[in-house]
N, C-alpha and C. Protein backbone atom coordinates (compact mmCIF):
# COMPACT_ATOMS: atom_id res chain seq x y z
N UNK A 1 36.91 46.49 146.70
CA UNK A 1 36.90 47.60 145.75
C UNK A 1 36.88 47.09 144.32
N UNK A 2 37.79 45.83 144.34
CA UNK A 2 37.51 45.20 143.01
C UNK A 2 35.97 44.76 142.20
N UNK A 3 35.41 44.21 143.33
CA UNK A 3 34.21 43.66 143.06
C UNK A 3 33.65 44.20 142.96
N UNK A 4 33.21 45.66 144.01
CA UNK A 4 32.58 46.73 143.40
C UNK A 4 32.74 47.43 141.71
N UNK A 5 34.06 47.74 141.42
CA UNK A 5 34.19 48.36 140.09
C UNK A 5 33.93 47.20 139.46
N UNK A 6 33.78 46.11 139.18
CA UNK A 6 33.37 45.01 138.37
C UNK A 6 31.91 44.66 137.97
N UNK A 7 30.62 45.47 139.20
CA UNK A 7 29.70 45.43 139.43
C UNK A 7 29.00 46.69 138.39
N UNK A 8 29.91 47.85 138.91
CA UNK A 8 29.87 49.03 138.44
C UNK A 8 29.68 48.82 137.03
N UNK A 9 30.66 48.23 136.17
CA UNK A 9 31.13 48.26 134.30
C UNK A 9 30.16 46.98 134.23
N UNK A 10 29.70 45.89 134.97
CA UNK A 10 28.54 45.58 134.47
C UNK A 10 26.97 46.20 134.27
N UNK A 11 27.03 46.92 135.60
CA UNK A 11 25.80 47.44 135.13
C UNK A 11 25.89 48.53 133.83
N UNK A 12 26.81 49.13 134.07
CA UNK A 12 27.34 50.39 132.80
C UNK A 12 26.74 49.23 131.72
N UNK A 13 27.34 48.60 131.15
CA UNK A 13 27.65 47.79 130.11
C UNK A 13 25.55 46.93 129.86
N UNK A 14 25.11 46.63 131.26
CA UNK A 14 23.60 46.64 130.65
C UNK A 14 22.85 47.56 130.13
N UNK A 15 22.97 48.66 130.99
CA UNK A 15 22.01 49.96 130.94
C UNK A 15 22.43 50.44 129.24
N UNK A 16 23.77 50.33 128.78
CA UNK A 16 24.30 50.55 127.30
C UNK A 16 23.59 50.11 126.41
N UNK A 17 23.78 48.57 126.55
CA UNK A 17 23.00 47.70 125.63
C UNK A 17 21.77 47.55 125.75
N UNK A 18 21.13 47.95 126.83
CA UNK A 18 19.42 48.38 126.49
C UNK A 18 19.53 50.05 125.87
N UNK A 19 20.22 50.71 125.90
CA UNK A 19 20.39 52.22 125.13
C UNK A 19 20.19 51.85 123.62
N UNK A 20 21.62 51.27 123.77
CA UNK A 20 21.28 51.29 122.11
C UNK A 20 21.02 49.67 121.45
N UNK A 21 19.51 49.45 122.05
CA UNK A 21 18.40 48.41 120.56
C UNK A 21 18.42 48.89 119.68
N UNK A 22 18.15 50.25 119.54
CA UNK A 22 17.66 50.51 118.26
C UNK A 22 19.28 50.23 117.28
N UNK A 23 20.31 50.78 117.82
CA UNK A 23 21.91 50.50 117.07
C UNK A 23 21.55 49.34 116.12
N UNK A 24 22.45 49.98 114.90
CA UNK A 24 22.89 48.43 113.94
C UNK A 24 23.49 47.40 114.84
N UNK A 25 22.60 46.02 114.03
CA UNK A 25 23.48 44.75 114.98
C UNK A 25 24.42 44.94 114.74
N UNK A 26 25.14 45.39 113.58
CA UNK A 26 26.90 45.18 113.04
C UNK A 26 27.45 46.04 114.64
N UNK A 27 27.10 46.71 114.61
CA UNK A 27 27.69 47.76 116.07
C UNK A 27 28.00 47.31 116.99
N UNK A 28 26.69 46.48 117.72
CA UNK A 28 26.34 45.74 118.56
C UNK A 28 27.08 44.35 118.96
N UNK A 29 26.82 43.75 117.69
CA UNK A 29 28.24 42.65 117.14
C UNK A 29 29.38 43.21 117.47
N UNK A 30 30.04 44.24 116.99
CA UNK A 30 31.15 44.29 117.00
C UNK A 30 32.14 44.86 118.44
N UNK A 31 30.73 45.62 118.82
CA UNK A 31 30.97 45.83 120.21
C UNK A 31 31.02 44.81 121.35
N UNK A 32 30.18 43.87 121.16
CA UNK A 32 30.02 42.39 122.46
C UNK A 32 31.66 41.46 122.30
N UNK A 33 32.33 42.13 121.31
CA UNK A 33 33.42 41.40 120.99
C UNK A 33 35.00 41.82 121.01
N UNK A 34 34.52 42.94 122.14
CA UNK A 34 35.67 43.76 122.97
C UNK A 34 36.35 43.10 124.10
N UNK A 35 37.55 42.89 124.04
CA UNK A 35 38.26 42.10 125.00
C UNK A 35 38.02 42.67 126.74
N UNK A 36 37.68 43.44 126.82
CA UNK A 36 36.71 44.07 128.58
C UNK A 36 35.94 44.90 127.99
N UNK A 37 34.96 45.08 129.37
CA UNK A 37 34.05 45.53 129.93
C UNK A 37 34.33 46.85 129.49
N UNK A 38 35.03 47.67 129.63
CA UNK A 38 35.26 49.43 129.62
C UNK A 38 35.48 49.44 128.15
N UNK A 39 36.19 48.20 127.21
CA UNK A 39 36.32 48.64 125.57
C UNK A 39 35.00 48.80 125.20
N UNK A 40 34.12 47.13 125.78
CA UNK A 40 32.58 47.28 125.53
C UNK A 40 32.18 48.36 125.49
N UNK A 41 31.82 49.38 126.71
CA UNK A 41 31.16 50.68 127.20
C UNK A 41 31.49 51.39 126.42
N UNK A 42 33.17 51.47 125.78
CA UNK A 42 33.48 52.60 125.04
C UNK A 42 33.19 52.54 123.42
N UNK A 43 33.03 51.48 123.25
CA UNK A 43 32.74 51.27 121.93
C UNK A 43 30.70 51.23 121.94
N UNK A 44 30.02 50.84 122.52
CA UNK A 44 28.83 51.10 122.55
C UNK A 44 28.37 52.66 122.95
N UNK A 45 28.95 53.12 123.74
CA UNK A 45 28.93 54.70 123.44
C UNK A 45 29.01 55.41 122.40
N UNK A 46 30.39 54.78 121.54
CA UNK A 46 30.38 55.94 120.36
C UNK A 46 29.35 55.41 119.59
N UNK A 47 28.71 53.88 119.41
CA UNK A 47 27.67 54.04 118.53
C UNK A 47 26.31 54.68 118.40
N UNK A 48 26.31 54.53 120.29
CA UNK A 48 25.07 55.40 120.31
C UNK A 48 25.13 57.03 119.95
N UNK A 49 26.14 57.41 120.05
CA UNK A 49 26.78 58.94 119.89
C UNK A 49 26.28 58.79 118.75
N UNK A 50 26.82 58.30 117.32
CA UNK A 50 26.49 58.48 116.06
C UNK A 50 24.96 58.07 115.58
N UNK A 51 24.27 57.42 116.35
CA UNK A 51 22.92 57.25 115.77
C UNK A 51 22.01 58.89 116.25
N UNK A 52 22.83 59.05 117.48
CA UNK A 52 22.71 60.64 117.56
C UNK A 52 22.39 61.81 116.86
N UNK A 53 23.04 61.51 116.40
CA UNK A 53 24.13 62.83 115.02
C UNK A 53 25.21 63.57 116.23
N UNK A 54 25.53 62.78 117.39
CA UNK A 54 26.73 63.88 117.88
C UNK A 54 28.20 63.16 117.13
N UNK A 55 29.07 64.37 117.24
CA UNK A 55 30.57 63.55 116.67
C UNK A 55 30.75 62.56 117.42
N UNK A 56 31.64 61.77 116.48
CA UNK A 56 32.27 60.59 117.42
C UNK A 56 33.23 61.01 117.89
N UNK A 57 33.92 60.47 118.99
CA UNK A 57 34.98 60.40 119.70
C UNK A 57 35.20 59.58 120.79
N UNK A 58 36.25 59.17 121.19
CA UNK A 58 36.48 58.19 122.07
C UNK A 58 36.47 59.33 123.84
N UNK A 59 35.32 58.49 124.21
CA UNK A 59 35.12 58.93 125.48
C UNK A 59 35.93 58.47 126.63
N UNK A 60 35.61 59.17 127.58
CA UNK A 60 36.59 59.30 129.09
C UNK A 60 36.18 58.10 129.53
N UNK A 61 37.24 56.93 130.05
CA UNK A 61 36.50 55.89 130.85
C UNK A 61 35.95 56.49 131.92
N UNK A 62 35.44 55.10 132.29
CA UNK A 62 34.40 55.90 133.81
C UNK A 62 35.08 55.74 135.01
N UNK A 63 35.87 55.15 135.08
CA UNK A 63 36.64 54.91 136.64
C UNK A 63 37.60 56.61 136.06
N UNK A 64 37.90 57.16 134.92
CA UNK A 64 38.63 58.26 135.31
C UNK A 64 38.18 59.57 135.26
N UNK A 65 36.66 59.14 134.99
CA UNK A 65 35.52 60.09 134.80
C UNK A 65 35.08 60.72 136.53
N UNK A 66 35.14 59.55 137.42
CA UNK A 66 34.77 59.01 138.83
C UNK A 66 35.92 60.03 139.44
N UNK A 67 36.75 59.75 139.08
CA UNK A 67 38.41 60.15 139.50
C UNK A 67 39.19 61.21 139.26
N UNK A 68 39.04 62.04 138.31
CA UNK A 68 39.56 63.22 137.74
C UNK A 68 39.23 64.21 138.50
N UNK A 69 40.48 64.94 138.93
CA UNK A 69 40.38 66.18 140.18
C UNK A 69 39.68 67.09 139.50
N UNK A 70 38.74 67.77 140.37
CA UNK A 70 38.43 69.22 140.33
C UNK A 70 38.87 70.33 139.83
N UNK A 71 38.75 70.78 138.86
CA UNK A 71 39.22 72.07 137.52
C UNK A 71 39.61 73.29 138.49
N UNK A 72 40.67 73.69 139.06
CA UNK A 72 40.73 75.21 139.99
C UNK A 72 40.20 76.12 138.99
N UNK A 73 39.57 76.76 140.22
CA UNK A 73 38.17 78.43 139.65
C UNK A 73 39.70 79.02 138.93
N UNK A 74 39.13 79.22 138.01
CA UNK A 74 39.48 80.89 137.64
C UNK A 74 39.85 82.47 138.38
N UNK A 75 41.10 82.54 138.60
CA UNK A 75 41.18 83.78 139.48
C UNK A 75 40.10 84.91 138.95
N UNK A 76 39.40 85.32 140.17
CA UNK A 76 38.46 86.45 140.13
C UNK A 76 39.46 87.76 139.22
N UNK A 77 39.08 88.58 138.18
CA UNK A 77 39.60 89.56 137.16
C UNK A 77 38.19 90.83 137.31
N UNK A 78 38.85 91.92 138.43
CA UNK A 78 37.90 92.52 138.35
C UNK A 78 37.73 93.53 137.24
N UNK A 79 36.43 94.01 136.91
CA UNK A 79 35.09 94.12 135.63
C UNK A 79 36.03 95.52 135.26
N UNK A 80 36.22 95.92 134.41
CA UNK A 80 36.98 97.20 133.51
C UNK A 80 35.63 98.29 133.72
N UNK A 81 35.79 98.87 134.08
CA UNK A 81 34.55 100.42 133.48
C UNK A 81 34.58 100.73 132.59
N UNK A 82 33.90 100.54 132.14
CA UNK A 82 33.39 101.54 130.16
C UNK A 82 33.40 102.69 130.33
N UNK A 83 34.47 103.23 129.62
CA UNK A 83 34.72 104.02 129.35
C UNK A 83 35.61 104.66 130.10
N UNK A 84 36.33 104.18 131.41
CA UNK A 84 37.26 104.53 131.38
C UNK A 84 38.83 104.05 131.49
N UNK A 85 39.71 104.65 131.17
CA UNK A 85 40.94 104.00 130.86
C UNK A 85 41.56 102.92 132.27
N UNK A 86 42.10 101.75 132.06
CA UNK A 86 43.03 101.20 133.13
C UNK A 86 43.87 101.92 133.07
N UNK A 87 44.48 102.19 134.49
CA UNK A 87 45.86 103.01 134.73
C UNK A 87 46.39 101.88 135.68
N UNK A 88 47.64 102.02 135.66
CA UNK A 88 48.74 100.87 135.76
C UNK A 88 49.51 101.75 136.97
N UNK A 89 49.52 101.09 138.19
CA UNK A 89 50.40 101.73 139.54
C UNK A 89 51.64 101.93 138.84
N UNK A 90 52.50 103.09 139.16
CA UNK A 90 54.26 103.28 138.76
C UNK A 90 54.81 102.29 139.85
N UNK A 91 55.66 102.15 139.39
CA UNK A 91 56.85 101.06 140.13
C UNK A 91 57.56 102.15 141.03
N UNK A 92 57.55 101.44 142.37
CA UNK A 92 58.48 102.37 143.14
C UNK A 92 59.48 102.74 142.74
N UNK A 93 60.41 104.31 142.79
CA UNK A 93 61.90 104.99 142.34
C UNK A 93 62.37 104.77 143.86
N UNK A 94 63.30 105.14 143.42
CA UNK A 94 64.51 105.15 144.31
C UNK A 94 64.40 106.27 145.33
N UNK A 95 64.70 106.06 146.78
CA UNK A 95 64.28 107.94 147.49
C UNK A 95 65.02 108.69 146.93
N UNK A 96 63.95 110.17 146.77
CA UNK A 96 64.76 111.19 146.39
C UNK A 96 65.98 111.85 147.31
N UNK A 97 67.00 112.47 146.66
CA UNK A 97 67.85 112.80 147.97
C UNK A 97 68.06 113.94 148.54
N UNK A 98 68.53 113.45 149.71
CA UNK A 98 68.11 115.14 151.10
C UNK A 98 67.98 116.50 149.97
N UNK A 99 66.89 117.44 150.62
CA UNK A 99 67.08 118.72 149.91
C UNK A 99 67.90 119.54 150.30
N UNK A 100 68.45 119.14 151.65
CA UNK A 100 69.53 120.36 152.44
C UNK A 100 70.76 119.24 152.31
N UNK A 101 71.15 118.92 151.40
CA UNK A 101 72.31 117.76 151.04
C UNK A 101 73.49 118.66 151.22
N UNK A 102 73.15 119.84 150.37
CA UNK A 102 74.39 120.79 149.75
C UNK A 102 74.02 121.82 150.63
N UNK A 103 72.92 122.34 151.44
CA UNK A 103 73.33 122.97 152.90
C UNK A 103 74.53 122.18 153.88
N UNK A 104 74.73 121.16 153.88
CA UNK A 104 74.95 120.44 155.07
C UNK A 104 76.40 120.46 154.78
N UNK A 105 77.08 120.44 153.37
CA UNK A 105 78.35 120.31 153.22
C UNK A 105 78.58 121.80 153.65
N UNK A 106 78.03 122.50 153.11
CA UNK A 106 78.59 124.37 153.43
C UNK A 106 78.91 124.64 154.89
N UNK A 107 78.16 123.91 155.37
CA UNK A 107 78.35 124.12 156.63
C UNK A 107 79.67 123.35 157.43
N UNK A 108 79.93 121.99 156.71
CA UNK A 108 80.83 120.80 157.48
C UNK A 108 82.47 122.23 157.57
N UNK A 109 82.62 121.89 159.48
CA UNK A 109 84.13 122.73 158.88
C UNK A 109 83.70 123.92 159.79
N UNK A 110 82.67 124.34 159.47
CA UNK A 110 82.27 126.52 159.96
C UNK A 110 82.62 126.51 160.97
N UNK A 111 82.45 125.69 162.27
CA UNK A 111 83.09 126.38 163.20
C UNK A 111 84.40 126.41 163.37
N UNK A 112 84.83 125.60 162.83
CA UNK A 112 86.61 125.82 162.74
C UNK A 112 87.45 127.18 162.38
N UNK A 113 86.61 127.46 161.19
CA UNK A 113 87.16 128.92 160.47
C UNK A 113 86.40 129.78 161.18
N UNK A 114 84.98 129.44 161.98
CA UNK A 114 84.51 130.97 163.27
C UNK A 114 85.96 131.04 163.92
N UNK A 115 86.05 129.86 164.69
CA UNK A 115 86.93 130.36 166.04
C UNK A 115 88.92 130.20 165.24
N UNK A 116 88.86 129.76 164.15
CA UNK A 116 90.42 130.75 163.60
C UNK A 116 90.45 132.28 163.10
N UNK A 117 88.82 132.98 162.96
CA UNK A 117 88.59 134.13 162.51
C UNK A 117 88.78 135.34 164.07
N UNK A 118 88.28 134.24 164.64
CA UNK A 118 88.48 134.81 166.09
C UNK A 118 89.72 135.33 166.80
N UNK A 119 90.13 133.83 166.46
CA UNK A 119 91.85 134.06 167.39
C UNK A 119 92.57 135.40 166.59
N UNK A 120 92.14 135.48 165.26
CA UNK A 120 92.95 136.56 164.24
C UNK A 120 92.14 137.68 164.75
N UNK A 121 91.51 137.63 165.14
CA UNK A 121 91.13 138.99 165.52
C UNK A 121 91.06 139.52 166.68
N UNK A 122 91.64 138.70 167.55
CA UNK A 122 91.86 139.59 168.88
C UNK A 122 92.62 140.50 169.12
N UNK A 123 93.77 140.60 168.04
CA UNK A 123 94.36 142.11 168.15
C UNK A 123 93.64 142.85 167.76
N UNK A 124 92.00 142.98 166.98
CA UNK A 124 91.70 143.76 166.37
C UNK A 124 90.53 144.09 167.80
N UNK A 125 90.56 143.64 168.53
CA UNK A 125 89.81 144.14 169.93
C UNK A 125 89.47 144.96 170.10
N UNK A 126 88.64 145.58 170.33
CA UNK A 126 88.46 146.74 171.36
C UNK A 126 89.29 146.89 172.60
N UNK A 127 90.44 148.09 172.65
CA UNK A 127 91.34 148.00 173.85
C UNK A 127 91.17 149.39 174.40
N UNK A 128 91.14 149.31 175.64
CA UNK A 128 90.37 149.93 176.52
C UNK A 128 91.75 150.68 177.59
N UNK A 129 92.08 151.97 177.44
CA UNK A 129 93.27 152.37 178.26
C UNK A 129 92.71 152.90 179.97
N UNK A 130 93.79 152.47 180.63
CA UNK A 130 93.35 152.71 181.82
C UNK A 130 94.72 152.88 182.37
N UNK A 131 95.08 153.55 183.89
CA UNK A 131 96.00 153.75 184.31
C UNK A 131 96.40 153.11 185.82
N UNK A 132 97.55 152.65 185.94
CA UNK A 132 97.85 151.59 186.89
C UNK A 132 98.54 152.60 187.98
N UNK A 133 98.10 153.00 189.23
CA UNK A 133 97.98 153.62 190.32
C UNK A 133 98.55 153.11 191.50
N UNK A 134 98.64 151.95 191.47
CA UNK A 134 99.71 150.54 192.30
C UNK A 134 99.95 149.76 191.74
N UNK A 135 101.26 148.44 191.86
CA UNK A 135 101.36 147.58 191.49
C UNK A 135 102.15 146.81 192.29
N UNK A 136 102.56 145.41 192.13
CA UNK A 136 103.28 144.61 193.20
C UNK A 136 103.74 143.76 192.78
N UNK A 137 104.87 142.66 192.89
CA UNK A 137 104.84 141.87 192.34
C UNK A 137 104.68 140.26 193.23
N UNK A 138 103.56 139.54 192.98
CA UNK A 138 103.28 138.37 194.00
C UNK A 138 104.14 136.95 192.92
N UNK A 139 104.06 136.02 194.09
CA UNK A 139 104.36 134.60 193.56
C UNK A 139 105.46 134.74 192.97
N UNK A 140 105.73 134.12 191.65
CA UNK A 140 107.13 134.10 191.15
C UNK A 140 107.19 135.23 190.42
N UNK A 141 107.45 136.83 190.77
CA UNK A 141 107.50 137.73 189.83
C UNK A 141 106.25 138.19 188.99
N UNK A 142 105.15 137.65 189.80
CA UNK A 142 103.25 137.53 188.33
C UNK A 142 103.05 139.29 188.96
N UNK A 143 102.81 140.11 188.23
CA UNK A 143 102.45 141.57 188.26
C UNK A 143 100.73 141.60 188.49
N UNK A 144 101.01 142.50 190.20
CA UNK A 144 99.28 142.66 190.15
C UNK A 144 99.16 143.98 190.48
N UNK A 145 97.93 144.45 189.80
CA UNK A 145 98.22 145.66 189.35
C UNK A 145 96.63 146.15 190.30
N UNK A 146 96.55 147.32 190.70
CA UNK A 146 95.58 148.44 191.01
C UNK A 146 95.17 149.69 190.16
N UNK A 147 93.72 149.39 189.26
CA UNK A 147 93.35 150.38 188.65
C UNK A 147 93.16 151.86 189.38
N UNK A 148 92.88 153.13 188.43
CA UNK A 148 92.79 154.04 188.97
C UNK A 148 91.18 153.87 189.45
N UNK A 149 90.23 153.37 188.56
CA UNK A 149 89.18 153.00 189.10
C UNK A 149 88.61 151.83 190.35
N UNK A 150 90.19 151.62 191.03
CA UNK A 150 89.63 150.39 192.36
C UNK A 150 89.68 149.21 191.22
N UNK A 151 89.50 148.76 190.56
CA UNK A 151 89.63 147.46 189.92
C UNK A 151 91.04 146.51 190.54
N UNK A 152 91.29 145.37 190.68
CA UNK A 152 92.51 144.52 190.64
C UNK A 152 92.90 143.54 189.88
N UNK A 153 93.73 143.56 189.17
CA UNK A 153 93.72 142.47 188.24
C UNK A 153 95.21 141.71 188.55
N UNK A 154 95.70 140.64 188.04
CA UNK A 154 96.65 140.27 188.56
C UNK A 154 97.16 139.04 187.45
N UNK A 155 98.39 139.38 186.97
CA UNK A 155 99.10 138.46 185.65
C UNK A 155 98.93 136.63 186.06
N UNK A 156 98.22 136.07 185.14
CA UNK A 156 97.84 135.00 185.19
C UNK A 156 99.09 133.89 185.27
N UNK A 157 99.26 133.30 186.21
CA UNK A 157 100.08 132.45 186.62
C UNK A 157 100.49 131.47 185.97
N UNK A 158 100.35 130.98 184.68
CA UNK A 158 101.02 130.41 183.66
C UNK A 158 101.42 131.31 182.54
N UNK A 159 101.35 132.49 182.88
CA UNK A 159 101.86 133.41 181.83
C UNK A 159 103.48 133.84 182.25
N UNK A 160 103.99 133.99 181.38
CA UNK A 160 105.54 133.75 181.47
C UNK A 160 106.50 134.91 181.26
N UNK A 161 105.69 136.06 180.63
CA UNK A 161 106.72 137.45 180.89
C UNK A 161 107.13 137.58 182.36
N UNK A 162 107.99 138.28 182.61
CA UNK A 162 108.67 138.82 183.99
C UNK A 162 109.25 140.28 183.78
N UNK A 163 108.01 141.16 184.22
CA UNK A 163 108.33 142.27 184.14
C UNK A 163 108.73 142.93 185.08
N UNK A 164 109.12 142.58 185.84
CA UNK A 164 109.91 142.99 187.32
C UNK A 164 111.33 144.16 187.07
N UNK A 165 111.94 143.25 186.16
CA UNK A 165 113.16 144.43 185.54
C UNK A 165 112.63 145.94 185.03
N UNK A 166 111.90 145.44 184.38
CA UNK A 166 111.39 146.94 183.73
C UNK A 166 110.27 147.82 184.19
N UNK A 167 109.47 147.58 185.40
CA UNK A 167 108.54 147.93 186.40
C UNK A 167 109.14 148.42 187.68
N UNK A 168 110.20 148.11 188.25
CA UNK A 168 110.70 148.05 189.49
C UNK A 168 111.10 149.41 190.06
N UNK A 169 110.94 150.36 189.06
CA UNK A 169 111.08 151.49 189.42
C UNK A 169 110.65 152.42 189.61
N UNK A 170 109.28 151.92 188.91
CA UNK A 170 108.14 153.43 188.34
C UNK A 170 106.99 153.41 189.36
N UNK A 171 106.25 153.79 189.36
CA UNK A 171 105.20 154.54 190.26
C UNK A 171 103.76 154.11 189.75
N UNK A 172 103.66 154.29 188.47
CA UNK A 172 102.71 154.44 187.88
C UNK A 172 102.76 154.25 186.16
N UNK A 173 102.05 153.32 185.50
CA UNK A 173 101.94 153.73 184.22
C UNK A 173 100.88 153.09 183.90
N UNK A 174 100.69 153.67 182.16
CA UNK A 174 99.36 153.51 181.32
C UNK A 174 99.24 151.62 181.03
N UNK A 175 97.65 151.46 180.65
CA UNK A 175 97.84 150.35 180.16
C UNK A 175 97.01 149.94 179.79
N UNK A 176 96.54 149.05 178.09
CA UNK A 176 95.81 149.04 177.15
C UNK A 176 94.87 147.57 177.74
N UNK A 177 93.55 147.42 178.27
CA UNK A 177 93.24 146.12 177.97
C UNK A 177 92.13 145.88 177.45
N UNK A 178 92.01 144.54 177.07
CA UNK A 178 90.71 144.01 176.01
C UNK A 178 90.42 142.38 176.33
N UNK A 179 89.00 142.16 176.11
CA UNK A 179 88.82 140.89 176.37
C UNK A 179 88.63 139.92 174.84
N UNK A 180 89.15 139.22 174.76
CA UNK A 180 89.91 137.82 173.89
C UNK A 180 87.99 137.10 173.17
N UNK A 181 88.26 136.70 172.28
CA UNK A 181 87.06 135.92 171.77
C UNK A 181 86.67 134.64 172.51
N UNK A 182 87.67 134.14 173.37
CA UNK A 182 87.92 132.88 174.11
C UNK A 182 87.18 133.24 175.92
N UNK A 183 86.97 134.61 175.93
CA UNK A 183 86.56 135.07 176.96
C UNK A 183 87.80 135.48 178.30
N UNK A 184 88.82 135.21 178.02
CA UNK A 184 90.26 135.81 178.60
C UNK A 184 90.62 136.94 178.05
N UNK A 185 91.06 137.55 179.15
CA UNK A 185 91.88 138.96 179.29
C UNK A 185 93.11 139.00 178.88
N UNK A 186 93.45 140.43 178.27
CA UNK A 186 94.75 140.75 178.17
C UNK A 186 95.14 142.09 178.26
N UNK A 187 96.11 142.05 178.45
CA UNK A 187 96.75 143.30 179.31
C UNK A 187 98.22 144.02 178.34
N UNK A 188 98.24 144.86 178.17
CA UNK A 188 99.53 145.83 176.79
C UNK A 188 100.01 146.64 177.76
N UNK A 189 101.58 146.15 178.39
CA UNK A 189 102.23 147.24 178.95
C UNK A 189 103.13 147.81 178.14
N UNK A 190 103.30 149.19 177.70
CA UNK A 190 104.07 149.90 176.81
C UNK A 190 105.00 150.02 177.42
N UNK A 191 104.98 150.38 179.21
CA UNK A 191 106.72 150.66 179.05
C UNK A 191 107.61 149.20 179.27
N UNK A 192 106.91 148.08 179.03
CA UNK A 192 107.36 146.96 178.89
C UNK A 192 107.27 146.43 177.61
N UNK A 193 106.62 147.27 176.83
CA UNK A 193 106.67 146.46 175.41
C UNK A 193 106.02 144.96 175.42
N UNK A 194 104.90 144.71 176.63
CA UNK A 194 104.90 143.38 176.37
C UNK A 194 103.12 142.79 176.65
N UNK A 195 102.29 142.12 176.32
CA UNK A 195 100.47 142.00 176.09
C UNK A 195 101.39 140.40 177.45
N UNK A 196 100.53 140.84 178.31
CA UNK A 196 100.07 139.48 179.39
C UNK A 196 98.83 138.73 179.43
N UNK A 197 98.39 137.70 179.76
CA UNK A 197 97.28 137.46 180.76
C UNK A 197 97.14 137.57 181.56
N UNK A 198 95.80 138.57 182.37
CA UNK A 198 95.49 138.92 183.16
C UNK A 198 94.01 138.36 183.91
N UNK A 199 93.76 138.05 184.94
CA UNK A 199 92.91 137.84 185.55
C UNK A 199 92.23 138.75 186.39
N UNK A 200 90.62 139.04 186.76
CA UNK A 200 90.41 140.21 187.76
C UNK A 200 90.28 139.14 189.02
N UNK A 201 90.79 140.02 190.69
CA UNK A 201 90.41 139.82 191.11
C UNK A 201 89.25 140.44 192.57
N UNK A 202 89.19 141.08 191.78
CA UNK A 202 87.77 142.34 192.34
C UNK A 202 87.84 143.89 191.66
C-alpha cells in the first residue's frame, strides 16, 4: 500500500510539472524544493491556480481527497404550495372528561334512599279489610287464620307476637292486610292491637 501511494504522488507530481511549463521558474524552483512529494503537488497546484486567475488556496491533499466520506443527502423538505398557507398539526390535549361524569354521581347512593323510601312507606300501604271466619292456633301459638273469602293465611313463624291470650275467646273478627315493598305480608289485628307477618297458604 506504501509503494502504491508513493507511485501515486509520483505520478501526481509529473503530470503537475508538465501542467505547469508555462509557470514562472521562480515557482517551479521554489516548488522542486519542498521537503515531500504532497508539499511539491501542493505548492505546484497553487501556482498553476494563479496563472489561472483562480484564487489561491491551499488545496485538499490527495490521499484525503481519495478518503473523505460521502456528504449525507439532505433530508427530502416537501415543496410549499403557492399560495397556500402551512398549517401546523395541534399537539395532542389531554382526554376530554366523561359527559355523564355528574350524571353518575346523582345517581351513586339511589337505591339506598329507593328502598329506605320504601320501608317508610309501608304503613302508607294500601290495607285491604277482610274478615276472619276461623282461626286456630298451630306450632308454638303462630295464628292461622280462615278468610271469609276461603283464603288461608297463617302468622309467619319467626314472627313473635302471641296472640293466643287475646283471641282465645272470640269467634270471629275484622282484619286489615297489605303487601310490604319487600314483597311480604302483613296482617293488623285490632282486637289485638297488634300488625304480624303473615304468609298465604292457599
Amino acid at each position: 500500500m506504501v509503494a502504491y501511494g508513493t507511485r501515486y504522488l509520483a505520478t501526481a507530481t509529473t503530470l503537475l510539472l508538465a501542467t505547469a511549463a508555462a509557470a514562472a521558474p521562480a515557482d517551479i524552483e521554489r516548488c522542486a524544493r519542498m521537503p515531500s512529494d504532497e508539499a511539491r503537488i501542493d505548492c505546484l497546484e497553487d501556482a498553476v491556480r494563479r496563472l489561472s486567475g483562480a484564487p489561491a488556496g491551499p488545496p485538499a491533499a490527495a490521499h484525503e481527497r481519495a478518503t473523505a466520506p460521502p456528504r449525507p443527502a439532505a433530508a427530502a423538505v416537501p415543496a410549499a404550495t403557492p399560495g397556500v398557507p402551512a398549517t401546523v398539526a395541534p399537539a395532542p390535549g389531554p382526554p376530554p372528561p366523561e359527559a355523564n361524569a355528574a350524571s353518575k354521581l346523582d345517581t351513586l347512593g339511589a337505591e339506598q334512599v329507593a328502598r329506605r323510601r320504601e320501608k317508610d312507606d309501608d304503613g302508607e300501604a294500601e290495607r285491604l279489610a277482610a274478615e276472619v271466619v276461623d282461626f286456630e292456633f298451630v306450632g308454638r301459638n303462630k295464628l292461622k287464620v280462615t278468610l271469609e273469602n276461603g283464603q288461608v293465611w297463617v302468622q309467619n313463624r319467626s314472627d313473635r307476637p302471641n296472640l293466643y291470650p287475646r283471641l282465645r275467646n272470640l269467634e270471629g273478627f275484622p282484619v286489615e292486610m297489605w303487601r310490604t315493598s319487600q314483597g311480604s305480608y302483613r296482617m293488623y289485628v285490632p282486637e289485638a292491637n297488634r300488625i304480624i307477618r303473615i304468609e298465604r297458604l292457599r
